[in-house]
Protein backbone atom coordinates (compact mmCIF):
# COMPACT_ATOMS: atom_id res chain seq x y z
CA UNK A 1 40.42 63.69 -13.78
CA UNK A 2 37.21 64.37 -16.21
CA UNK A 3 38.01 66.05 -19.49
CA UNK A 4 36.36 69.33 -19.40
CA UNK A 5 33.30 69.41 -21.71
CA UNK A 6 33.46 71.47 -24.90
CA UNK A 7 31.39 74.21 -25.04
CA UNK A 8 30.22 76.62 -28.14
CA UNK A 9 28.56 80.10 -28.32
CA UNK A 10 25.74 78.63 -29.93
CA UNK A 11 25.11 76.95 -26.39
CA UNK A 12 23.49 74.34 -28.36
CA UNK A 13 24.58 70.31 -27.50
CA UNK A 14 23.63 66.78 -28.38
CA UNK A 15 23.80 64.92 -25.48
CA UNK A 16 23.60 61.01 -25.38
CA UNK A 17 23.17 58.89 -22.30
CA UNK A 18 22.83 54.77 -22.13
CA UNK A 19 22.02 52.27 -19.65
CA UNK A 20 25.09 50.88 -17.81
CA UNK A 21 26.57 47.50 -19.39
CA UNK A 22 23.90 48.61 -22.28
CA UNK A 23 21.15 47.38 -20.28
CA UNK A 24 17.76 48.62 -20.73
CA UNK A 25 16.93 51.65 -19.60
CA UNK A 26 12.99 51.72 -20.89
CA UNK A 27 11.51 48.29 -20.27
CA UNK A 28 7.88 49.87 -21.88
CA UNK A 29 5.64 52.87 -22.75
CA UNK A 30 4.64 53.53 -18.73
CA UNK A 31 8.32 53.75 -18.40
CA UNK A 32 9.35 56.08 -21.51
CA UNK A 33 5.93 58.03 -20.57
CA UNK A 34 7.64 58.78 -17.16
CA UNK A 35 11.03 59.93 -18.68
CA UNK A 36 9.36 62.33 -20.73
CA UNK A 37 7.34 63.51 -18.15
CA UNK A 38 10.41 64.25 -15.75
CA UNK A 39 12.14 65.66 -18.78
CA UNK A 40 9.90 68.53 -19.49
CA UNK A 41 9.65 69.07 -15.38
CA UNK A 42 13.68 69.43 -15.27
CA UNK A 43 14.65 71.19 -18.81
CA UNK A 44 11.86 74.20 -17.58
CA UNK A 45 13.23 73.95 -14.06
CA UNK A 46 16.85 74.36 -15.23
CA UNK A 47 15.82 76.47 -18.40
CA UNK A 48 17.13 74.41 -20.46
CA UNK A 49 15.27 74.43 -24.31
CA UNK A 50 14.71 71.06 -25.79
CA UNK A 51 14.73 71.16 -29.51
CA UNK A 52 14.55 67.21 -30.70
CA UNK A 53 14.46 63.86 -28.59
CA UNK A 54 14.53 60.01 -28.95
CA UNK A 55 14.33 57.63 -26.99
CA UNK A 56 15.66 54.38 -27.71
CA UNK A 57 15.94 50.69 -25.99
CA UNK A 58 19.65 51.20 -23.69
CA UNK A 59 20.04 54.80 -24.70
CA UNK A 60 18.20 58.59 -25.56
CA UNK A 61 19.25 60.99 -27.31
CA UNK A 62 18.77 65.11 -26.62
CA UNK A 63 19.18 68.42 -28.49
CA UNK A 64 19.52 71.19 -26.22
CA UNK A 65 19.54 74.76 -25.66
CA UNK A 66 21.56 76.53 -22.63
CA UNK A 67 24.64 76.90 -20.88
CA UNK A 68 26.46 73.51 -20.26
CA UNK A 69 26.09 74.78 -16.59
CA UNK A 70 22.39 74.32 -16.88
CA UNK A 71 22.42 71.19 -19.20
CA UNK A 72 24.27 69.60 -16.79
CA UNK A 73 21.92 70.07 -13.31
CA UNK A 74 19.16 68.99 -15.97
CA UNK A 75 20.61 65.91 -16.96
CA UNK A 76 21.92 65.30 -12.99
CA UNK A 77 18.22 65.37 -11.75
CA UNK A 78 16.39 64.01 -14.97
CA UNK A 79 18.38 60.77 -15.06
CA UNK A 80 18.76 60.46 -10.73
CA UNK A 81 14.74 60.91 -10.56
CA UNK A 82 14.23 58.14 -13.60
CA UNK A 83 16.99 55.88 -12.29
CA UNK A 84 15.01 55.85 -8.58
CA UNK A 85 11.82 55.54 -10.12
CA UNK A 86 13.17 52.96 -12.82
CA UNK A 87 14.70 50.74 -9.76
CA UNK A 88 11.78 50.76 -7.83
CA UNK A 89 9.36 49.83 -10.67
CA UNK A 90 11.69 46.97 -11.50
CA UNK A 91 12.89 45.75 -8.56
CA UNK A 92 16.21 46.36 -9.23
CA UNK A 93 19.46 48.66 -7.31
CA UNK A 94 22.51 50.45 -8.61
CA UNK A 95 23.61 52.72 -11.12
CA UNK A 96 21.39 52.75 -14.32
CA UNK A 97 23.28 55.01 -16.56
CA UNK A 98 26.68 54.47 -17.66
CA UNK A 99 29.08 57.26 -15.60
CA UNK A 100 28.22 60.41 -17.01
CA UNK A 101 26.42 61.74 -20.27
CA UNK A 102 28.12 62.28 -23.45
CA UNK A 103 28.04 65.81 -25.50
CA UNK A 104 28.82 67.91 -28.26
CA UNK A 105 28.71 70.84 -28.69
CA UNK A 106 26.34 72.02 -32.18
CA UNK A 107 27.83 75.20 -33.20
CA UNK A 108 26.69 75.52 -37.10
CA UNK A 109 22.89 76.02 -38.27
CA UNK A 110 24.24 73.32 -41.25
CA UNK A 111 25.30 70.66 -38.38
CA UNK A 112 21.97 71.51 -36.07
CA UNK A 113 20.20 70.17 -39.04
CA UNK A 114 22.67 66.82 -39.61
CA UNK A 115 21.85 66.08 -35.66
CA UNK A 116 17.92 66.60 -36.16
CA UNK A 117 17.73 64.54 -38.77
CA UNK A 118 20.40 61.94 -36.95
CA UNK A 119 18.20 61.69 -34.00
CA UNK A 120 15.26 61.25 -35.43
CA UNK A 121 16.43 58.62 -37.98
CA UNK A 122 17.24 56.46 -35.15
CA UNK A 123 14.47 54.21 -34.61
CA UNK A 124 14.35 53.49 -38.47
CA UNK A 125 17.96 52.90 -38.16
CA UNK A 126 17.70 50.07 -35.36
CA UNK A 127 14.34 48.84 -37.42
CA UNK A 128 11.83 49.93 -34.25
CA UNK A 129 9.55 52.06 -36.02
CA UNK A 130 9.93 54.76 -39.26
CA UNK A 131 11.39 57.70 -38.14
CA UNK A 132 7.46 59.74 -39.28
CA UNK A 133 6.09 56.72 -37.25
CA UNK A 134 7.78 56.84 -34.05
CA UNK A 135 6.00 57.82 -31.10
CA UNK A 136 8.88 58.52 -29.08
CA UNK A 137 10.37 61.07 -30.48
CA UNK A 138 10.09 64.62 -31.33
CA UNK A 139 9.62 64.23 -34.78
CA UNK A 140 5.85 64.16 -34.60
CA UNK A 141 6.26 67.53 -32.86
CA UNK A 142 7.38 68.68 -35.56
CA UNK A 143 4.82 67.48 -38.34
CA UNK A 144 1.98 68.10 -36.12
CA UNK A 145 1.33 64.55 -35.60
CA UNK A 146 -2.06 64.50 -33.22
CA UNK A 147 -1.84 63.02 -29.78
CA UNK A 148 2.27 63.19 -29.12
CA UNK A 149 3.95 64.42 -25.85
CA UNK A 150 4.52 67.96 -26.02
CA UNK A 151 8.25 68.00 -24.79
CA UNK A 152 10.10 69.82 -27.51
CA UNK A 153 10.34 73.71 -28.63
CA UNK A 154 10.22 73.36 -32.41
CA UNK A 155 10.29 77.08 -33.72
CA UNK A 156 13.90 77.78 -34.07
CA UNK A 157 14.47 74.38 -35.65
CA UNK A 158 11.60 74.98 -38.03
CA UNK A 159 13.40 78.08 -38.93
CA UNK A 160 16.32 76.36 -39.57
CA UNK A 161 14.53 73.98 -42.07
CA UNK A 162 13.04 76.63 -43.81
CA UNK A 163 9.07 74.97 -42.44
CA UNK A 164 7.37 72.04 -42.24
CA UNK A 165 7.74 70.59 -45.89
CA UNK A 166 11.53 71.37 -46.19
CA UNK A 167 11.93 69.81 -42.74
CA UNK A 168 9.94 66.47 -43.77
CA UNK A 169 11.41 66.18 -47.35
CA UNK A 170 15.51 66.79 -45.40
CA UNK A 171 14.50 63.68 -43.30
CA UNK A 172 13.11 61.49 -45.94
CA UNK A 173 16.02 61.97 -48.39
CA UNK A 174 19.26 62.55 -45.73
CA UNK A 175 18.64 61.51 -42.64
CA UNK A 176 20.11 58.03 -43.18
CA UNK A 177 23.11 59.60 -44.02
CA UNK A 178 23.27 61.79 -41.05
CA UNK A 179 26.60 61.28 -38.72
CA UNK A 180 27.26 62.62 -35.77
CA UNK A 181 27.83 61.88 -31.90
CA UNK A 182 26.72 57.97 -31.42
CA UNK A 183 25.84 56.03 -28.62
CA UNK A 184 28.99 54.16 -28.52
CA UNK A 185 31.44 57.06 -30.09
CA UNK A 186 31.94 60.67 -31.14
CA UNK A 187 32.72 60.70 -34.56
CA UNK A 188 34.61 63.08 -36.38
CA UNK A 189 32.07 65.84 -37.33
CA UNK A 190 34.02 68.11 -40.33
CA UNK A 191 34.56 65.92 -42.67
CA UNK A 192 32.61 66.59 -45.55
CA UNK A 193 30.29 64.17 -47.31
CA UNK A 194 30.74 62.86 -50.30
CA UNK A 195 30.24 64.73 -53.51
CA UNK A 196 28.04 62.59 -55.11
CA UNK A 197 25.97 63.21 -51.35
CA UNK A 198 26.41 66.42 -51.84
CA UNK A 199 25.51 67.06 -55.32
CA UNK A 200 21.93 65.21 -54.66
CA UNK A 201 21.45 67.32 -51.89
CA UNK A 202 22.38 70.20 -54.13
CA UNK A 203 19.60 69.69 -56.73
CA UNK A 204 16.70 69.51 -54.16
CA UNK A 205 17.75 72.56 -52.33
CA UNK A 206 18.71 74.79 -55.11
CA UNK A 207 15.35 74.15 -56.68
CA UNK A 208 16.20 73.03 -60.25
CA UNK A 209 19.21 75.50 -60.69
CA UNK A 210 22.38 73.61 -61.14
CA UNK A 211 25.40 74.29 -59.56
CA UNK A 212 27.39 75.33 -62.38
CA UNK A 213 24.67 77.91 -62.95
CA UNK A 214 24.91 79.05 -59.65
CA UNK A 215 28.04 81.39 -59.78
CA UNK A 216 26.03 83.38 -63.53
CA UNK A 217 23.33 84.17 -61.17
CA UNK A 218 23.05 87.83 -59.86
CA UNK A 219 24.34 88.47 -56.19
CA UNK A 220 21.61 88.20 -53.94
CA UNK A 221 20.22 85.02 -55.53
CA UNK A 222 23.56 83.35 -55.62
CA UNK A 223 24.52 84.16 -52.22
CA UNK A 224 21.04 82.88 -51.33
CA UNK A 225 21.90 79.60 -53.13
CA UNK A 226 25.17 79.42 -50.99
CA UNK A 227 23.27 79.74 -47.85
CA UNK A 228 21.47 76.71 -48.43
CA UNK A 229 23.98 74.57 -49.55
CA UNK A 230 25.60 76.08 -46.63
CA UNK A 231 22.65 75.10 -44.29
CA UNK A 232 22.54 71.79 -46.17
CA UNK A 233 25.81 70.79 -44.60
CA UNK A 234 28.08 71.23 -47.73
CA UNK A 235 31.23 72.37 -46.64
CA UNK A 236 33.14 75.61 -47.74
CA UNK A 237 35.26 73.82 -49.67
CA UNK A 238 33.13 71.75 -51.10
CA UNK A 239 31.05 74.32 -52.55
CA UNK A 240 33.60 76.27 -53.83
CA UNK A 241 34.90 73.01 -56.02
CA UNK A 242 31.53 72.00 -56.86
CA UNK A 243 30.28 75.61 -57.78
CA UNK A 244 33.46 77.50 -58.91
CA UNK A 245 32.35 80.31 -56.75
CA UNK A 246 35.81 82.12 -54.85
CA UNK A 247 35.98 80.87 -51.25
CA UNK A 248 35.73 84.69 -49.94
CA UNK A 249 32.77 85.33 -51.35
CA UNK A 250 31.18 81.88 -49.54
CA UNK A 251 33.07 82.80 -45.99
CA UNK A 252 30.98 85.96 -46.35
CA UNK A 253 27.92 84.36 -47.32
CA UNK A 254 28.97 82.19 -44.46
CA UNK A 255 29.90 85.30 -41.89
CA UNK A 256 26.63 86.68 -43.02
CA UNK A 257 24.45 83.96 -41.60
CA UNK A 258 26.34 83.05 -38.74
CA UNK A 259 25.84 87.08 -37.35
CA UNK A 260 22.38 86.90 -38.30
């Protein structure tokens, strides 16, 4: 019997699906041209928002938007149309994709910006291409890169990121330390990264104020301070120790954002 998939109000998931016995599931650009093409056709058929994409050698990776109800007839005719059209094309028969996809769900605005960065970091990761480089994958989207497939829906991310330039200088200083669901496993996603992680992290999004400052600072810029650190991925705990701000006064900060 299938475990039953997780779900989250957020209704937001990484999903990750790879070629059976890690074979190949894009042999070349007609092929990965095709996959986004059918992707775009069955996320607006199934309304399902896509908010970042790669696609890799054996494997792709997806950020999505909807029920899991949804997700799920997406994925069901996205991969069955590109496994026919794959198998023809080749001249091969059988299953392409290993049993069904994997997900998780992504139910923080500080973890939806771990798994952007994690997906997008992938090519650099398996030396393919630099993640700004890429051409399959949403990250030119993003940037505004000229001539990329127009697949993903990049305004609530952007939001997220706080624009363009915070979303470019978060990928060029943390994406390679980004962990979340991988192709082979689903790693643990709260534990909290390291404080010397954290602490550089700390000094580019607080803007030159430190974090012992932080707590001196009057309310509304403190509590904006917490938000990002928040946002950043720093855990509760971790920036009440690194801070010496109370832990209620974060989970409000943190209460506040979430019912935004």
């Amino acid at each position: 019997m299938r475990t039953p998939r997780k779900q989250c109000e957020s209704q937001i998931y990484h999903v990750v699906s790879r070629g059976t016995g890690r074979q190949l599931i894009f042999e070349d650009d007609e092929d990965r041209e095709l996959f986004t093409q059918l992707l775009v056709k069955h996320s607006t058929a199934a309304r399902v928002e896509v908010f970042a994409w790669c696609l890799m050698g054996n494997h792709f990776h997806l950020l999505l938007r909807a029920p899991m109800v949804r997700i799920s007839a997406c994925m069901k005719e996205l991969c069955g149309r590109y496994a026919q059209h794959f198998n023809m094309r080749h001249g091969r028969v059988g299953h392409l994709f290993q049993e069904r996809f994997d997900s998780e769900p992504v139910g923080t605005e500080a973890y939806l910006v771990t798994v952007v960065s994690y997906i997008h970091y992938n090519p650099q990761k398996a030396h393919i291409a630099k993640q700004d480089e890429c051409p399959w994958s949403s990250y030119g989207e993003y940037v505004g890169r000229e001539g990329c497939s127009e697949v993903a829906t990049t305004e609530y991310v952007l939001g997220v990121f706080g624009g363009v330039d915070s979303f470019v200088r978060y990928h060029e200083a943390y994406a390679k330390e980004a962990s979340c669901l991988d192709v082979d496993s689903l790693r643990k996603t709260t534990t909290s990264m390291p404080d010397k992680v954290a602490i550089r992290i700390a000094e580019d999004v607080l803007d030159g104020t430190s974090l012992d400052e932080l707590k001196s600072l009057d309310r509304k810029t403190r509590d904006n301070g917490i938000c990002k650190l928040l946002v950043a991925r720093l855990s509760v705990r971790q920036v009440e120790r690194l801070t010496g701000i109370s832990r209620g006064v974060i989970q409000r900060v943190s209460k506040q954002k979430a019912d935004k």
